[in-house]
PDB file of N, CA and C in Angstrom:
ATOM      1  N   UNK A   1      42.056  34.967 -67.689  1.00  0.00           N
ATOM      2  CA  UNK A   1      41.459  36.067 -66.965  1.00  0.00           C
ATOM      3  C   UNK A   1      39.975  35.796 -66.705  1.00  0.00           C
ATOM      4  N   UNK A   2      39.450  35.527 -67.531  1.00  0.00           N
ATOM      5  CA  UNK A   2      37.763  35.102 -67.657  1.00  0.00           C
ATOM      6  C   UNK A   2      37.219  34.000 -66.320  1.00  0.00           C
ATOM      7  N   UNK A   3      38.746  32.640 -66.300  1.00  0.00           N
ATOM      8  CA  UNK A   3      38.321  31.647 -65.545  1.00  0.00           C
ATOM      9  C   UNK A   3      38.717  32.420 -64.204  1.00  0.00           C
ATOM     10  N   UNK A   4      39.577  33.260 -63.694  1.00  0.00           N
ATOM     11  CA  UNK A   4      40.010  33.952 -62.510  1.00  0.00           C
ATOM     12  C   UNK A   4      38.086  34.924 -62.231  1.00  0.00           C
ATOM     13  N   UNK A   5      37.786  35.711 -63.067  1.00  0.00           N
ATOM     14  CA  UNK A   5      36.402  36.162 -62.804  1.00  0.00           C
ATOM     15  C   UNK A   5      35.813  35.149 -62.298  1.00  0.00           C
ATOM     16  N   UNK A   6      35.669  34.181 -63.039  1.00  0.00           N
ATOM     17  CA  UNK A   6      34.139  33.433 -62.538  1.00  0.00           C
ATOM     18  C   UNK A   6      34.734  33.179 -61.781  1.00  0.00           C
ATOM     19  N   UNK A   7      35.805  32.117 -61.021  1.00  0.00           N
ATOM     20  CA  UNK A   7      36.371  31.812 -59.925  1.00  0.00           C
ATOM     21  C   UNK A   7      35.630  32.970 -58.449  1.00  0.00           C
ATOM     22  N   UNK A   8      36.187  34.387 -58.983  1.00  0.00           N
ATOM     23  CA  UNK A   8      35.970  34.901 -57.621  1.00  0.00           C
ATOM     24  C   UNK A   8      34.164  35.131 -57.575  1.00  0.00           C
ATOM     25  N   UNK A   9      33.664  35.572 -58.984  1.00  0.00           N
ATOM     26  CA  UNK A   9      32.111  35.612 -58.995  1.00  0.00           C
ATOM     27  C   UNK A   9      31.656  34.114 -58.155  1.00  0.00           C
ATOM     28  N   UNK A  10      32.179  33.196 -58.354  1.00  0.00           N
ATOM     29  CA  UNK A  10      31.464  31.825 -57.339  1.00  0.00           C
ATOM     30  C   UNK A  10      31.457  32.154 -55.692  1.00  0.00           C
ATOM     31  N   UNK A  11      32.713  32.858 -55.534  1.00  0.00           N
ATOM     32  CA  UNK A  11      33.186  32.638 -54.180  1.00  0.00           C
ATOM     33  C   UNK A  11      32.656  33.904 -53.826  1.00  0.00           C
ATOM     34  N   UNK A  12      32.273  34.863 -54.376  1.00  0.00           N
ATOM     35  CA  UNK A  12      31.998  36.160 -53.870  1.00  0.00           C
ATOM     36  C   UNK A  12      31.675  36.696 -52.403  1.00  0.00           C
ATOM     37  N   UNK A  13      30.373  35.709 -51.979  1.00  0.00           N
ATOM     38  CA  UNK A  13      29.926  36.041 -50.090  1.00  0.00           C
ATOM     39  C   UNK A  13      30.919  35.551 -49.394  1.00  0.00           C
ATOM     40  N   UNK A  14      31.609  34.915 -50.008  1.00  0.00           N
ATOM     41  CA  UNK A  14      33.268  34.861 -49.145  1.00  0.00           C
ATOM     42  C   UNK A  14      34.346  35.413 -49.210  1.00  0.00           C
ATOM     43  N   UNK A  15      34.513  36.168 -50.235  1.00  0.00           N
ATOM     44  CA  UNK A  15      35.187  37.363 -50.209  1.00  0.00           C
ATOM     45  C   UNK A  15      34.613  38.965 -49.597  1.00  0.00           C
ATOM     46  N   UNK A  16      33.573  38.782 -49.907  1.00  0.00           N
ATOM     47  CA  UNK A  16      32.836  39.541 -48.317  1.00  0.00           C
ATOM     48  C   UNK A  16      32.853  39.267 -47.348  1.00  0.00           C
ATOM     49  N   UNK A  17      33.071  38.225 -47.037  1.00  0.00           N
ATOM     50  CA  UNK A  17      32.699  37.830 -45.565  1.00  0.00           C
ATOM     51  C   UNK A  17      34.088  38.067 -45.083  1.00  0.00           C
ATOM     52  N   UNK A  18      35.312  37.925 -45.882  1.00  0.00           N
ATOM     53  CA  UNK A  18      36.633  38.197 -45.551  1.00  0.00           C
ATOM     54  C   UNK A  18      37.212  39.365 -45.062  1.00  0.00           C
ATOM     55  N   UNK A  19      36.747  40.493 -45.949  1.00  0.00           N
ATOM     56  CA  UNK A  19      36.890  41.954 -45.789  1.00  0.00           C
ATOM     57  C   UNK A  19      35.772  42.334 -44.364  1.00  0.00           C
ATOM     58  N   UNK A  20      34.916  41.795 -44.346  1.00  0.00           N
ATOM     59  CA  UNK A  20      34.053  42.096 -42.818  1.00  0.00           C
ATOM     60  C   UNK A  20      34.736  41.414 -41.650  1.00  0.00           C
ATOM     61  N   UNK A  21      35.117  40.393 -41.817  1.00  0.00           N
ATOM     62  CA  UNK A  21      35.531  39.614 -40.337  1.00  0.00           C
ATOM     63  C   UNK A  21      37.253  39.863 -40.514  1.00  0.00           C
ATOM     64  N   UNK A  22      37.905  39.887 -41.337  1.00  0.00           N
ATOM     65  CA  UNK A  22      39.295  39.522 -41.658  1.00  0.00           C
ATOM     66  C   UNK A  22      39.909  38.323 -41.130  1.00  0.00           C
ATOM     67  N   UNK A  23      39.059  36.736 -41.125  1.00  0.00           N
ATOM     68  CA  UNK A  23      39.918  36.024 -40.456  1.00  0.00           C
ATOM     69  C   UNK A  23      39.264  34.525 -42.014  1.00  0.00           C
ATOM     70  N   UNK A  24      40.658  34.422 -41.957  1.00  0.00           N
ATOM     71  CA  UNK A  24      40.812  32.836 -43.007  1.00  0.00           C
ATOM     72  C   UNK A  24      40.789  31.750 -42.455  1.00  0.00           C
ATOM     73  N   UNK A  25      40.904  30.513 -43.946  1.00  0.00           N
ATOM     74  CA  UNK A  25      40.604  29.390 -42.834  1.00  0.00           C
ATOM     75  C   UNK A  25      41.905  28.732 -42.366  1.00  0.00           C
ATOM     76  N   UNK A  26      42.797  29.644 -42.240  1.00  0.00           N
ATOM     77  CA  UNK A  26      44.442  29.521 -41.166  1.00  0.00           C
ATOM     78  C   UNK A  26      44.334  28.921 -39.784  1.00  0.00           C
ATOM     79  N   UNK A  27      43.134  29.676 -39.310  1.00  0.00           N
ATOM     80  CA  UNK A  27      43.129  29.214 -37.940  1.00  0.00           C
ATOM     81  C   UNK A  27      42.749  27.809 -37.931  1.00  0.00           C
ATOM     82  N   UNK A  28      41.488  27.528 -39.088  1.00  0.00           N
ATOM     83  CA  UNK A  28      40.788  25.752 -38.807  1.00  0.00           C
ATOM     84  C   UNK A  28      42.160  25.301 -38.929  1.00  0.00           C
ATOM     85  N   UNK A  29      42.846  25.561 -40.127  1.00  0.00           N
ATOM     86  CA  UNK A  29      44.158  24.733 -40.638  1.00  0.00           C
ATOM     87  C   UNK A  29      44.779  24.384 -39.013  1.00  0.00           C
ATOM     88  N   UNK A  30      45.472  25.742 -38.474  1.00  0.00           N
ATOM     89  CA  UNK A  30      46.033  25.245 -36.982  1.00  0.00           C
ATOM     90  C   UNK A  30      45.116  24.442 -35.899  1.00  0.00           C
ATOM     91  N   UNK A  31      44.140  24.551 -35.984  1.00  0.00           N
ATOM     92  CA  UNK A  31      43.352  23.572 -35.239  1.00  0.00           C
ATOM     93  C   UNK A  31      43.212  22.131 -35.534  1.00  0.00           C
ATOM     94  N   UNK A  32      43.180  22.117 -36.790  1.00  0.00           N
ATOM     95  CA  UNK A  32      43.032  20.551 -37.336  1.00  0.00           C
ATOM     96  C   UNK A  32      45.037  19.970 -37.223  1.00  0.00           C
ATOM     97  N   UNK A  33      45.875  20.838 -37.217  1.00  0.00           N
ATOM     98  CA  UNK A  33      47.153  20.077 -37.367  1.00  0.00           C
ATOM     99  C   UNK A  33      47.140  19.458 -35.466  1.00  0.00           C
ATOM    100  N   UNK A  34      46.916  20.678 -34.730  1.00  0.00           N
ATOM    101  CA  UNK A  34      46.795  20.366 -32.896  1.00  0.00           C
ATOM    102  C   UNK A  34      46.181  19.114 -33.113  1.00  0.00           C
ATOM    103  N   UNK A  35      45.317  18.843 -33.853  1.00  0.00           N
ATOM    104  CA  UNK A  35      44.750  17.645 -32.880  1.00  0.00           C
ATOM    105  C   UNK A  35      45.162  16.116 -34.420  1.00  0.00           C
ATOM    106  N   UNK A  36      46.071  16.742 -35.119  1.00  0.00           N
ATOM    107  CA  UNK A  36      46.351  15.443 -35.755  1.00  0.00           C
ATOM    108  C   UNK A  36      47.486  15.273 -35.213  1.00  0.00           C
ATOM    109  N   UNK A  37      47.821  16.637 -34.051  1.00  0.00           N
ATOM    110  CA  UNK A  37      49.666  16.156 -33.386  1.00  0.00           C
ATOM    111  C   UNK A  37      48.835  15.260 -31.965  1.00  0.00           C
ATOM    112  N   UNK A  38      47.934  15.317 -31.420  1.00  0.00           N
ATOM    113  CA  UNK A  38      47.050  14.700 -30.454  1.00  0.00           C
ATOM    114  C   UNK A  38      46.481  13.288 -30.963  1.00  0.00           C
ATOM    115  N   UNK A  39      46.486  13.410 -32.253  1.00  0.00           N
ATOM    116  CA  UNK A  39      46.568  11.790 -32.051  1.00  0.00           C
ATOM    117  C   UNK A  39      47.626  10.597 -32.639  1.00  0.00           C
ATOM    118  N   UNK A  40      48.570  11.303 -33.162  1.00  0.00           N
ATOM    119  CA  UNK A  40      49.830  10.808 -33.743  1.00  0.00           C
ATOM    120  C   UNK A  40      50.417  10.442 -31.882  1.00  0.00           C
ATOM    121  N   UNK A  41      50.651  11.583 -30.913  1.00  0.00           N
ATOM    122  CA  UNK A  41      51.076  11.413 -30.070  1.00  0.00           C
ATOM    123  C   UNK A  41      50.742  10.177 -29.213  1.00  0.00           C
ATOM    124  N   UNK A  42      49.072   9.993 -29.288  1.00  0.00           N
ATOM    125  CA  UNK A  42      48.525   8.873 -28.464  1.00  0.00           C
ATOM    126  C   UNK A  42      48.533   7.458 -28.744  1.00  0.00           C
ATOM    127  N   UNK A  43      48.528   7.649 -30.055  1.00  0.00           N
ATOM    128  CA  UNK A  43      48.447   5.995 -30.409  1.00  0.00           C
ATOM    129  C   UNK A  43      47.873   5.113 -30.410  1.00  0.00           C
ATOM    130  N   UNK A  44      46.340   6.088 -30.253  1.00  0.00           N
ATOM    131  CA  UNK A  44      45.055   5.911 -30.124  1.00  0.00           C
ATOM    132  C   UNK A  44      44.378   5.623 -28.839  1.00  0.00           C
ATOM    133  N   UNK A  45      43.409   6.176 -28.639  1.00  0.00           N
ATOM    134  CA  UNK A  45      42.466   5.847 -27.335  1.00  0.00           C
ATOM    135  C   UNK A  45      41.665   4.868 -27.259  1.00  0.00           C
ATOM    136  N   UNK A  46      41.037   4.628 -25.836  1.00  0.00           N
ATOM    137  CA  UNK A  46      40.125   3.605 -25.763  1.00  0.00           C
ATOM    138  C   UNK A  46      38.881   4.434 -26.410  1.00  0.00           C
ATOM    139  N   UNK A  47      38.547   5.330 -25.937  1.00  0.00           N
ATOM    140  CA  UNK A  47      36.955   6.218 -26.039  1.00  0.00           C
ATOM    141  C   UNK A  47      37.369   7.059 -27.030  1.00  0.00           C
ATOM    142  N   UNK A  48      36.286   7.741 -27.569  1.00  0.00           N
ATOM    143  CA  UNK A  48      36.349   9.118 -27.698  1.00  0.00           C
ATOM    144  C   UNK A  48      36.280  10.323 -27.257  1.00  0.00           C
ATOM    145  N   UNK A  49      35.632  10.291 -26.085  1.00  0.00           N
ATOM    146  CA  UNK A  49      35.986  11.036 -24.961  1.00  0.00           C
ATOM    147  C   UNK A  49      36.901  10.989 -24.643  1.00  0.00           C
ATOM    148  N   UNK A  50      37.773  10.129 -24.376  1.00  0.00           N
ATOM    149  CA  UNK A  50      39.105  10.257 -24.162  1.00  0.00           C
ATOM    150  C   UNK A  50      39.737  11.526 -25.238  1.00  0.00           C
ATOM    151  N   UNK A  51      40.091  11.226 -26.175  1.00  0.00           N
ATOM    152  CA  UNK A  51      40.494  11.816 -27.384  1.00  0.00           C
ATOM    153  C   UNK A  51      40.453  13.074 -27.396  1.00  0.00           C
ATOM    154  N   UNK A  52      38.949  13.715 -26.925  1.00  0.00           N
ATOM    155  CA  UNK A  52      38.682  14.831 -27.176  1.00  0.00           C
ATOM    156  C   UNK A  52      38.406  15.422 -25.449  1.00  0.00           C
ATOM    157  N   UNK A  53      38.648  14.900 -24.570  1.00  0.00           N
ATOM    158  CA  UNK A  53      39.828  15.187 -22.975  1.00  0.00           C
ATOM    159  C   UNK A  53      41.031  15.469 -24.020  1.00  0.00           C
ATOM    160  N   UNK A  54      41.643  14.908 -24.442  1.00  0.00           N
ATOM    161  CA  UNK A  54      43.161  14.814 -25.017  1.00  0.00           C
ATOM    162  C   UNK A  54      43.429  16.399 -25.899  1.00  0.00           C
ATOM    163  N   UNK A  55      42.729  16.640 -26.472  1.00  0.00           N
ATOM    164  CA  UNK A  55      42.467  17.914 -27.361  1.00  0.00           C
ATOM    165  C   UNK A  55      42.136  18.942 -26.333  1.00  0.00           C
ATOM    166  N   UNK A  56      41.351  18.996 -25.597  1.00  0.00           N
ATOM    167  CA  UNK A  56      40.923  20.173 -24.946  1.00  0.00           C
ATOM    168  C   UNK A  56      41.939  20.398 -24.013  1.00  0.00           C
ATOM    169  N   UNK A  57      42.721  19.606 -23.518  1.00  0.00           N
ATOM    170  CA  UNK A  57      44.073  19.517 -22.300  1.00  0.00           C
ATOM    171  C   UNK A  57      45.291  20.209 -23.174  1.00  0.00           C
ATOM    172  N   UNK A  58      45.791  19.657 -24.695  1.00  0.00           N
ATOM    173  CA  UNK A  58      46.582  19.973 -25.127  1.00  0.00           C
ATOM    174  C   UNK A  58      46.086  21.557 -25.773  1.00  0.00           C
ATOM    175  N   UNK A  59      45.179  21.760 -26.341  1.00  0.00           N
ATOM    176  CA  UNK A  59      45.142  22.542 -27.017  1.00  0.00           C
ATOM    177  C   UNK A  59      44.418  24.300 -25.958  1.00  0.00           C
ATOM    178  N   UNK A  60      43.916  23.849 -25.205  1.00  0.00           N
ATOM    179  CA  UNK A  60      43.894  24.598 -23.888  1.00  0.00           C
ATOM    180  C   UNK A  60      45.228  25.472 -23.560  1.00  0.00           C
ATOM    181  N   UNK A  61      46.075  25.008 -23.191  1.00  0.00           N
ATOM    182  CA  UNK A  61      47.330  25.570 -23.221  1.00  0.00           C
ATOM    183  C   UNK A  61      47.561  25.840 -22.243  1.00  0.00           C
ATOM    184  N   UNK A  62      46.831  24.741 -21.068  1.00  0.00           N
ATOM    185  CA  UNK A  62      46.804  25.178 -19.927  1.00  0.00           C
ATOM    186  C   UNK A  62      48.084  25.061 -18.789  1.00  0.00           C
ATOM    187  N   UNK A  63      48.287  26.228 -18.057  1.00  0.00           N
ATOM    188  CA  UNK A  63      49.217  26.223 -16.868  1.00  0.00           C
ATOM    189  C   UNK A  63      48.805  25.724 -15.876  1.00  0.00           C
ATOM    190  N   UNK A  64      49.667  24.477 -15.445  1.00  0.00           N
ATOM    191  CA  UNK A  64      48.979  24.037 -14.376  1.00  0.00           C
ATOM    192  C   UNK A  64      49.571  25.079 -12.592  1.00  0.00           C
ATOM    193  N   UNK A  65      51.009  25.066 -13.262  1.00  0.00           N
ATOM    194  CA  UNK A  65      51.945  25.697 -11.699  1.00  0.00           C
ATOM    195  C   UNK A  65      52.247  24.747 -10.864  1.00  0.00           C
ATOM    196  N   UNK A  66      52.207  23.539 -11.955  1.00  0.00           N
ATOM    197  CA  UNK A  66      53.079  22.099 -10.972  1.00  0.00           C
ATOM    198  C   UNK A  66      54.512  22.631 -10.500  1.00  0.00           C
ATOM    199  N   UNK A  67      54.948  22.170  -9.329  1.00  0.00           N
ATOM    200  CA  UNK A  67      56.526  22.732  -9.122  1.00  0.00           C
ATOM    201  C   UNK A  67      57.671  21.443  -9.952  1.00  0.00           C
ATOM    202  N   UNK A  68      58.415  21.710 -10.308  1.00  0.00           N
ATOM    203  CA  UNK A  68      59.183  20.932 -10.922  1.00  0.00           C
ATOM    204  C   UNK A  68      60.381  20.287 -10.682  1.00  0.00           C
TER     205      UNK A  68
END
């Protein structure tokens, strides 16, 4: 019980900051898996610009309204 106190006493302005904003770090988590599926998919780039074109295209989610 003691080590659970200090635990949250360390983390405390982040357990405030939780109850004020209500958002965890779920979303980085889904952001960082998008772009480890962006580069598993590529198989690596020449640039890094490339890469991160590659991320902003996939993770954009963009509609283009190509006809098919």
């Amino acid at each position: 019980m003691k080590e659970a106190a200090y635990t949250i006493k360390r983390h405390w302005d982040g357990v405030l900051q939780w109850f004020k904003s209500q958002i965890n770090n779920g979303i980085l988590e889904g952001i960082n898996s998008l772009i480890q599926a962006v580069k598993a998919k590529a198989r690596g780039y020449r640039t890094t610009k490339n890469l991160i074109a590659m991320i902003y295209l996939i993770g954009g989610k963009l509609n283009f309204g190509l006809p098919t």
